[in-house]
N, C-alpha and C. Protein backbone atom coordinates (compact mmCIF):
# COMPACT_ATOMS: atom_id res chain seq x y z
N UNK A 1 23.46 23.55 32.31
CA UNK A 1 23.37 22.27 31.65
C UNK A 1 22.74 21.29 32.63
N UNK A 2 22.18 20.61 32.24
CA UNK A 2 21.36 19.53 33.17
C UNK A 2 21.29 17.94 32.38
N UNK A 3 21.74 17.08 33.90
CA UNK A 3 22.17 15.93 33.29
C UNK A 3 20.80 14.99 33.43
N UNK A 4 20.75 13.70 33.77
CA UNK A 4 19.93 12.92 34.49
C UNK A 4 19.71 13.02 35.83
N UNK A 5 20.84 13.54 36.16
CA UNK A 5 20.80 13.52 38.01
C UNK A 5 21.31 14.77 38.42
N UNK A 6 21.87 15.48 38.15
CA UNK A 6 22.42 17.05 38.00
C UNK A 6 22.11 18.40 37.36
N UNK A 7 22.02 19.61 37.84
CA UNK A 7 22.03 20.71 36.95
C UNK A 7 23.29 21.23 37.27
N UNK A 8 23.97 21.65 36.41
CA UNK A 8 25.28 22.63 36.08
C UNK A 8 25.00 23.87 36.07
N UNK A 9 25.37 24.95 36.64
CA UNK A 9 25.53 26.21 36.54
C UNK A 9 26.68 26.61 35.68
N UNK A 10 26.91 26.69 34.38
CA UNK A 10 27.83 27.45 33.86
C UNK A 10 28.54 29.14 33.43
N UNK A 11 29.48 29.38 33.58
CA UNK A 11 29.93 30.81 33.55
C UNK A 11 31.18 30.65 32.81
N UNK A 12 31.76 30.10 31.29
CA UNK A 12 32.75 30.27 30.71
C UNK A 12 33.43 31.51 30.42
N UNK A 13 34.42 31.94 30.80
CA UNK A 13 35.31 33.35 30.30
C UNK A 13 35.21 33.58 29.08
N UNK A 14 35.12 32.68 27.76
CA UNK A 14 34.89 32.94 26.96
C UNK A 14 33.47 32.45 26.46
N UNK A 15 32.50 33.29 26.53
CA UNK A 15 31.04 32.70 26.25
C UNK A 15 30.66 32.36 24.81
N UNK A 16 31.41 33.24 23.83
CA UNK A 16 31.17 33.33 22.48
C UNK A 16 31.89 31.91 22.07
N UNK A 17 32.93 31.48 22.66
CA UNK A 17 33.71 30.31 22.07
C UNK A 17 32.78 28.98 22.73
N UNK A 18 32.20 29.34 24.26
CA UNK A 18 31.75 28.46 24.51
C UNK A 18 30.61 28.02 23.38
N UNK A 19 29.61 29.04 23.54
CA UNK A 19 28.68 29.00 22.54
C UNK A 19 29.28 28.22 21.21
N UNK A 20 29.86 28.69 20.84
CA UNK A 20 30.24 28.35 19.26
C UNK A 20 30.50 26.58 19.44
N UNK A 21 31.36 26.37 20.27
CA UNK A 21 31.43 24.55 20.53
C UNK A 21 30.63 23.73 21.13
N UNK A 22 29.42 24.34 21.53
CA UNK A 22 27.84 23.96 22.44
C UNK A 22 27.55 23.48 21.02
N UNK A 23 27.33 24.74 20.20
CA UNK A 23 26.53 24.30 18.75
C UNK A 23 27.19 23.32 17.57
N UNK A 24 28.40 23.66 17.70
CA UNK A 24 29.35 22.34 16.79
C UNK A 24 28.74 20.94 17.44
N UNK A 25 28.77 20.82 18.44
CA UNK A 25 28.58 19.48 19.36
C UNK A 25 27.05 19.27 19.39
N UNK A 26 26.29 20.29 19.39
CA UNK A 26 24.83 19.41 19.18
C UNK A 26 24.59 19.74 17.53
N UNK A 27 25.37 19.97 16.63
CA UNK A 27 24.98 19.60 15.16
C UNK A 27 25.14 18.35 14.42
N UNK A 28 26.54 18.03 15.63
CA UNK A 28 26.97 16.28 15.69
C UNK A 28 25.78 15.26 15.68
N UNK A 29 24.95 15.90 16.32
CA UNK A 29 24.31 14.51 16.83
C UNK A 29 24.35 14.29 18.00
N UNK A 30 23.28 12.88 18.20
CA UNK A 30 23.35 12.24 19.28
C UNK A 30 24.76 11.47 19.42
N UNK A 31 24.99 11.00 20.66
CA UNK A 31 26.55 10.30 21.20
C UNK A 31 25.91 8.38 20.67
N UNK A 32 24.72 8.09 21.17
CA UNK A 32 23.97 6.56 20.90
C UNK A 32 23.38 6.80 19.24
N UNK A 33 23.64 5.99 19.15
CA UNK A 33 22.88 5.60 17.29
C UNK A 33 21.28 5.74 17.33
N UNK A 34 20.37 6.28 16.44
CA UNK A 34 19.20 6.73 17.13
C UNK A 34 18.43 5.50 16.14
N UNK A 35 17.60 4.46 16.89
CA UNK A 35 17.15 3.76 15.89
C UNK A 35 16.42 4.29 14.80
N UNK A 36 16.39 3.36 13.42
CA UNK A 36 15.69 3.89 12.05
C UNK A 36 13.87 3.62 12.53
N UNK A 37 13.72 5.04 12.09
CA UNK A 37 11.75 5.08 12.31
C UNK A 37 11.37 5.25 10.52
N UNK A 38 10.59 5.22 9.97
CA UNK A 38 10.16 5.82 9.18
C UNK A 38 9.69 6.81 9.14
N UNK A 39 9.18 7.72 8.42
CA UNK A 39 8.80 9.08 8.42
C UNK A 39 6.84 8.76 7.64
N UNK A 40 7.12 7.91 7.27
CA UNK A 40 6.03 7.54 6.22
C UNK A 40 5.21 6.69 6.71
N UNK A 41 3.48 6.85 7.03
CA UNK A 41 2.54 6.15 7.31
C UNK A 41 3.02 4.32 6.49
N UNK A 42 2.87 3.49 6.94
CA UNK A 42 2.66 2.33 6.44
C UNK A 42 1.39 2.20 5.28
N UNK A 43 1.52 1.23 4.85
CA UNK A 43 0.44 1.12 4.37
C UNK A 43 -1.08 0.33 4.88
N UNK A 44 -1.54 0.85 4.94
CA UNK A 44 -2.29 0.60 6.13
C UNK A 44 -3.37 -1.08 5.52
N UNK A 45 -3.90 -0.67 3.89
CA UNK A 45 -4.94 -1.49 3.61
C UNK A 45 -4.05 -2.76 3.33
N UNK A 46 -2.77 -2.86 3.61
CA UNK A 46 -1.85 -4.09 3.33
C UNK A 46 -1.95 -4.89 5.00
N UNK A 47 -1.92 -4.01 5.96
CA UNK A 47 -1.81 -4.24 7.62
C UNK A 47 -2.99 -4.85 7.71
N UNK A 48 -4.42 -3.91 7.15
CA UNK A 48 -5.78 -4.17 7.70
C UNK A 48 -5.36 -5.87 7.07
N UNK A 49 -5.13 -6.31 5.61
CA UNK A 49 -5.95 -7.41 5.07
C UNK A 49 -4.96 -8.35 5.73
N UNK A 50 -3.99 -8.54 6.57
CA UNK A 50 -3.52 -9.62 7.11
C UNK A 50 -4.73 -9.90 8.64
N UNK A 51 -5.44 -8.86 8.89
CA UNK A 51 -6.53 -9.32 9.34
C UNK A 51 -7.37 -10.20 8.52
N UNK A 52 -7.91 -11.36 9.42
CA UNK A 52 -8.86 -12.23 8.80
C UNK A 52 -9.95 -11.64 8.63
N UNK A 53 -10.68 -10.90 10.36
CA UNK A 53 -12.01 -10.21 10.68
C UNK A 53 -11.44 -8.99 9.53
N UNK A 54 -10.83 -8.37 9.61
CA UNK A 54 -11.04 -6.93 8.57
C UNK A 54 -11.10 -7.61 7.18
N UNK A 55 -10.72 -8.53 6.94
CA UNK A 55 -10.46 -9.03 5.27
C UNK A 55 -12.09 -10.01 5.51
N UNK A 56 -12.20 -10.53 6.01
CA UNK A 56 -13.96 -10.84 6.14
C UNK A 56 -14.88 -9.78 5.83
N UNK A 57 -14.88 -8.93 6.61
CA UNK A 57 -15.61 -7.92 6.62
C UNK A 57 -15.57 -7.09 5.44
N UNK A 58 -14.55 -6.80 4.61
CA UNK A 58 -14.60 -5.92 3.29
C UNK A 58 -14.88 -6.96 2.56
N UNK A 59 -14.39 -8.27 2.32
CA UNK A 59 -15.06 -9.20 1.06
C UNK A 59 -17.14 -9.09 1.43
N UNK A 60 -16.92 -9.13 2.48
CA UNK A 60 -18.67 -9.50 2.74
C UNK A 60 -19.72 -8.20 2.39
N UNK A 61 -18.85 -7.16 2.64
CA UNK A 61 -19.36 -5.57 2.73
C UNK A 61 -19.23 -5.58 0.62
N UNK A 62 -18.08 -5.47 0.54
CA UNK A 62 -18.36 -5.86 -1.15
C UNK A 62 -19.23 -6.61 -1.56
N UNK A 63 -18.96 -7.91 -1.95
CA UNK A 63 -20.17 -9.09 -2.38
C UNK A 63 -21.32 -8.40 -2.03
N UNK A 64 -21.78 -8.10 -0.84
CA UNK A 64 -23.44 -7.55 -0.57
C UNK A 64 -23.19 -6.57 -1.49
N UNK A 65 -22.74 -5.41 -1.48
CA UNK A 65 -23.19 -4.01 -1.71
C UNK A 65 -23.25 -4.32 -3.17
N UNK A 66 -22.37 -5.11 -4.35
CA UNK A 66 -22.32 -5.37 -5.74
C UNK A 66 -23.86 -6.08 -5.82
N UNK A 67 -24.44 -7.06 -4.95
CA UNK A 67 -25.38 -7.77 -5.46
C UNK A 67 -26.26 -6.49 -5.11
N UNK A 68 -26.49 -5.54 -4.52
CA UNK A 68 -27.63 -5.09 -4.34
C UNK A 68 -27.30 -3.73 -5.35
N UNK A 69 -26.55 -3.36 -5.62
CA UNK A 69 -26.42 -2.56 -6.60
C UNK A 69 -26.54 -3.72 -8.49
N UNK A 70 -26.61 -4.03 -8.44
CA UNK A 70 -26.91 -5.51 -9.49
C UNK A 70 -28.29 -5.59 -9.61
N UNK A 71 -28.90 -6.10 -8.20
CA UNK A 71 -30.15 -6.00 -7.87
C UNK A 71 -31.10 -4.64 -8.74
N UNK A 72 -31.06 -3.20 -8.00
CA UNK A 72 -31.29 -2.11 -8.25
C UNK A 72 -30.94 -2.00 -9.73
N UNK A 73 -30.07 -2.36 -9.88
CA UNK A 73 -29.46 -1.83 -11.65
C UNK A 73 -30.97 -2.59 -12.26
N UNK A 74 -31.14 -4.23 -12.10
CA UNK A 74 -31.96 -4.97 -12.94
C UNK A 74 -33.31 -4.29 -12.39
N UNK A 75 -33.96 -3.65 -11.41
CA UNK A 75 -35.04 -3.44 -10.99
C UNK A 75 -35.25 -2.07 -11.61
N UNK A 76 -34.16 -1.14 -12.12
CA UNK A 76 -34.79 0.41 -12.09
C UNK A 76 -35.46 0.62 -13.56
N UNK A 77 -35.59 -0.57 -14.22
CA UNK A 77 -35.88 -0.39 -15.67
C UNK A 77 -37.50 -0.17 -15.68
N UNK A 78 -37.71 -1.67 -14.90
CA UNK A 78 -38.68 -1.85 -14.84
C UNK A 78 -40.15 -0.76 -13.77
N UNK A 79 -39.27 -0.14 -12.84
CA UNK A 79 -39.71 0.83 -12.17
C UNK A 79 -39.67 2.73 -12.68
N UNK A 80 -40.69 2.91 -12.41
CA UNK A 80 -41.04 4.34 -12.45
C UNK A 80 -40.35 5.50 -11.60
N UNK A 81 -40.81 5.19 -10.03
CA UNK A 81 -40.59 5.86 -9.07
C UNK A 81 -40.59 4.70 -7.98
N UNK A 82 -39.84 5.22 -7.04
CA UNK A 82 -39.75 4.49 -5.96
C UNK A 82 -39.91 4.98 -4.69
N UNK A 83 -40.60 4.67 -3.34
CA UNK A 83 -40.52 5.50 -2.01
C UNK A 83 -39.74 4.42 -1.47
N UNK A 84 -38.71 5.46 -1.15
CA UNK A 84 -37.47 5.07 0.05
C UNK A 84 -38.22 5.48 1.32
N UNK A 85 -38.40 4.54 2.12
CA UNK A 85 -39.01 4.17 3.46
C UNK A 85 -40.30 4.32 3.76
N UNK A 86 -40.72 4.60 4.98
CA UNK A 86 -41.89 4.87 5.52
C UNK A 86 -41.60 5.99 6.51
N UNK A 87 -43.25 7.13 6.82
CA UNK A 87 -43.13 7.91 7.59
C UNK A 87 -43.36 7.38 8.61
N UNK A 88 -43.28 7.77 10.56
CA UNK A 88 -43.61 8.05 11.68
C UNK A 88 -45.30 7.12 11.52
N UNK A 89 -45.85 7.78 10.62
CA UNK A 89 -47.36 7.41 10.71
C UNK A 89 -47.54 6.01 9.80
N UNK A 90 -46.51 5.52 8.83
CA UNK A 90 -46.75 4.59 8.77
C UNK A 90 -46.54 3.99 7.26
N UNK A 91 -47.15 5.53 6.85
CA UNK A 91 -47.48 5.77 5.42
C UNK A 91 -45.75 5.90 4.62
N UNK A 92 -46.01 5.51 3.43
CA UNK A 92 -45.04 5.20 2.65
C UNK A 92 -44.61 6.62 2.01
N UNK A 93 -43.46 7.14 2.11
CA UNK A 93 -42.38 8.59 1.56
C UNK A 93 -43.05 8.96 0.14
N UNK A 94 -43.29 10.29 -0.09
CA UNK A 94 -43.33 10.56 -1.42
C UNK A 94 -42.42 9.56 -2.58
N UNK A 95 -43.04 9.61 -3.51
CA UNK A 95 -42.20 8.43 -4.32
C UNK A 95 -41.64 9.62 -4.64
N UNK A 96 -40.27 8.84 -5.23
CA UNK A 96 -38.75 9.46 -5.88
C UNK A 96 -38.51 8.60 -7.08
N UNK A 97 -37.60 9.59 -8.27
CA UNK A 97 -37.49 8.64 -9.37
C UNK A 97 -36.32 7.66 -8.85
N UNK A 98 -36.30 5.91 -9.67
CA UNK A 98 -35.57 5.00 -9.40
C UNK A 98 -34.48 5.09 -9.16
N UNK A 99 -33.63 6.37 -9.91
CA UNK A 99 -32.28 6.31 -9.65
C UNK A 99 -31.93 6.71 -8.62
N UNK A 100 -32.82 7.32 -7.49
CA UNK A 100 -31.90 8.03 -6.13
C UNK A 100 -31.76 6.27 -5.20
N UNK A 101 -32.93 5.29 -5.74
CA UNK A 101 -32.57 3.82 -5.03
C UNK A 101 -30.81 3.26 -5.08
N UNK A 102 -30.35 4.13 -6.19
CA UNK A 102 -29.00 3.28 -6.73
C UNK A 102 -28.21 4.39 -5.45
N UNK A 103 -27.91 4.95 -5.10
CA UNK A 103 -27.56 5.91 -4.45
C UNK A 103 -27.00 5.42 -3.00
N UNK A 104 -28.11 4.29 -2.65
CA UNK A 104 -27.59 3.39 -1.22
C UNK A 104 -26.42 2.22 -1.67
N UNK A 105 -27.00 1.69 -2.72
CA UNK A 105 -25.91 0.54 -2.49
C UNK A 105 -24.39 1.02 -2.83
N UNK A 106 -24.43 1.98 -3.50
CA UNK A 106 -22.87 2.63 -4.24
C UNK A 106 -22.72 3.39 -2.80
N UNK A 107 -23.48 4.05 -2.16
CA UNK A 107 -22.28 4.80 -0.81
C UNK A 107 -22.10 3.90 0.24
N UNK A 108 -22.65 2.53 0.13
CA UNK A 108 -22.35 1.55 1.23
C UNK A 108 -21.19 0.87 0.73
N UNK A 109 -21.27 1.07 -0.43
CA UNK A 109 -19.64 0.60 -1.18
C UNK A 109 -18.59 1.25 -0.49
N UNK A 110 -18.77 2.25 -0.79
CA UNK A 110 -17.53 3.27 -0.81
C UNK A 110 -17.13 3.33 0.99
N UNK A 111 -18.57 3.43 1.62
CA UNK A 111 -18.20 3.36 3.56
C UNK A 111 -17.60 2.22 3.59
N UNK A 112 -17.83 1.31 2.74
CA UNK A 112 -17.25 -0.05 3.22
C UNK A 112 -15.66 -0.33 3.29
N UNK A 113 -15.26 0.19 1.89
CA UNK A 113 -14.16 0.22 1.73
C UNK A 113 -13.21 1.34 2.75
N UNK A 114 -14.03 2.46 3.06
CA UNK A 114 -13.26 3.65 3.70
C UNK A 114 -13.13 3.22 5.12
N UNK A 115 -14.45 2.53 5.91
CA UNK A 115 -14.61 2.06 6.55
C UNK A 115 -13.15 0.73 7.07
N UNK A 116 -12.89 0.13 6.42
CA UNK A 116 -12.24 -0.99 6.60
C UNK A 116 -10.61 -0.40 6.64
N UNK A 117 -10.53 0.37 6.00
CA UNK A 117 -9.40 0.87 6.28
C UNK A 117 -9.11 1.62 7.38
N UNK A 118 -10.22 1.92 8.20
CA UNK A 118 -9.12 2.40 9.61
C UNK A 118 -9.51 1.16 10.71
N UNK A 119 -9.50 -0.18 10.48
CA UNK A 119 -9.41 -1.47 11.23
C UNK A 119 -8.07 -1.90 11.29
């Protein structure tokens, strides 16, 4: 047995009885009251929004990403195809049909929100 400041060498005559009241006594419990923890994550997007900067940052990350998905919604009618970016050389991406444009503002949504939750 070993304390804070000691090890014990034990040799009881009766080992089976010892045993048997070793295990009664640590099924007890601890001897000090063990403070209450939870077992259960908090909730975290309740923690983040008492942040100002994290509750800034998801209203602002929203508002943008809705207007530009708003944006795109009113623009894809009127559009055919669209090239998402430019190459190395300068020149503008094979065009793509309008709807892969909607594609950015909805997963900047979703990072935004996923995003903000581990702040």
């Amino acid at each position: 047995m070993a304390t804070s400041r000691q090890i014990f060498a034990i040799s009881p005559d009766a080992q089976e009885d010892f045993l048997q009241d070793i295990q009664h006594a640590i099924e007890l419990g601890s001897l000090s009251p063990a403070l209450p923890k939870s077992l259960y994550p908090s909730f975290v997007v309740a923690q983040a929004w008492d942040s100002a900067l994290a509750r800034y940052l998801w209203l602002a990350g929203f508002f943008v990403n809705i207007g530009l998905l708003a944006w795109v919604s009113l623009m894809a009618p009127s559009l055919g195809q669209v090239s998402l970016g430019f190459l190395p050389s300068g020149a503008a991406r094979l065009p793509l049909p309008v709807w892969h444009s909607s594609c950015c503002p909805s997963s900047a949504f979703f990072s935004t929100w996923l995003d903000g939750a581990s702040v």
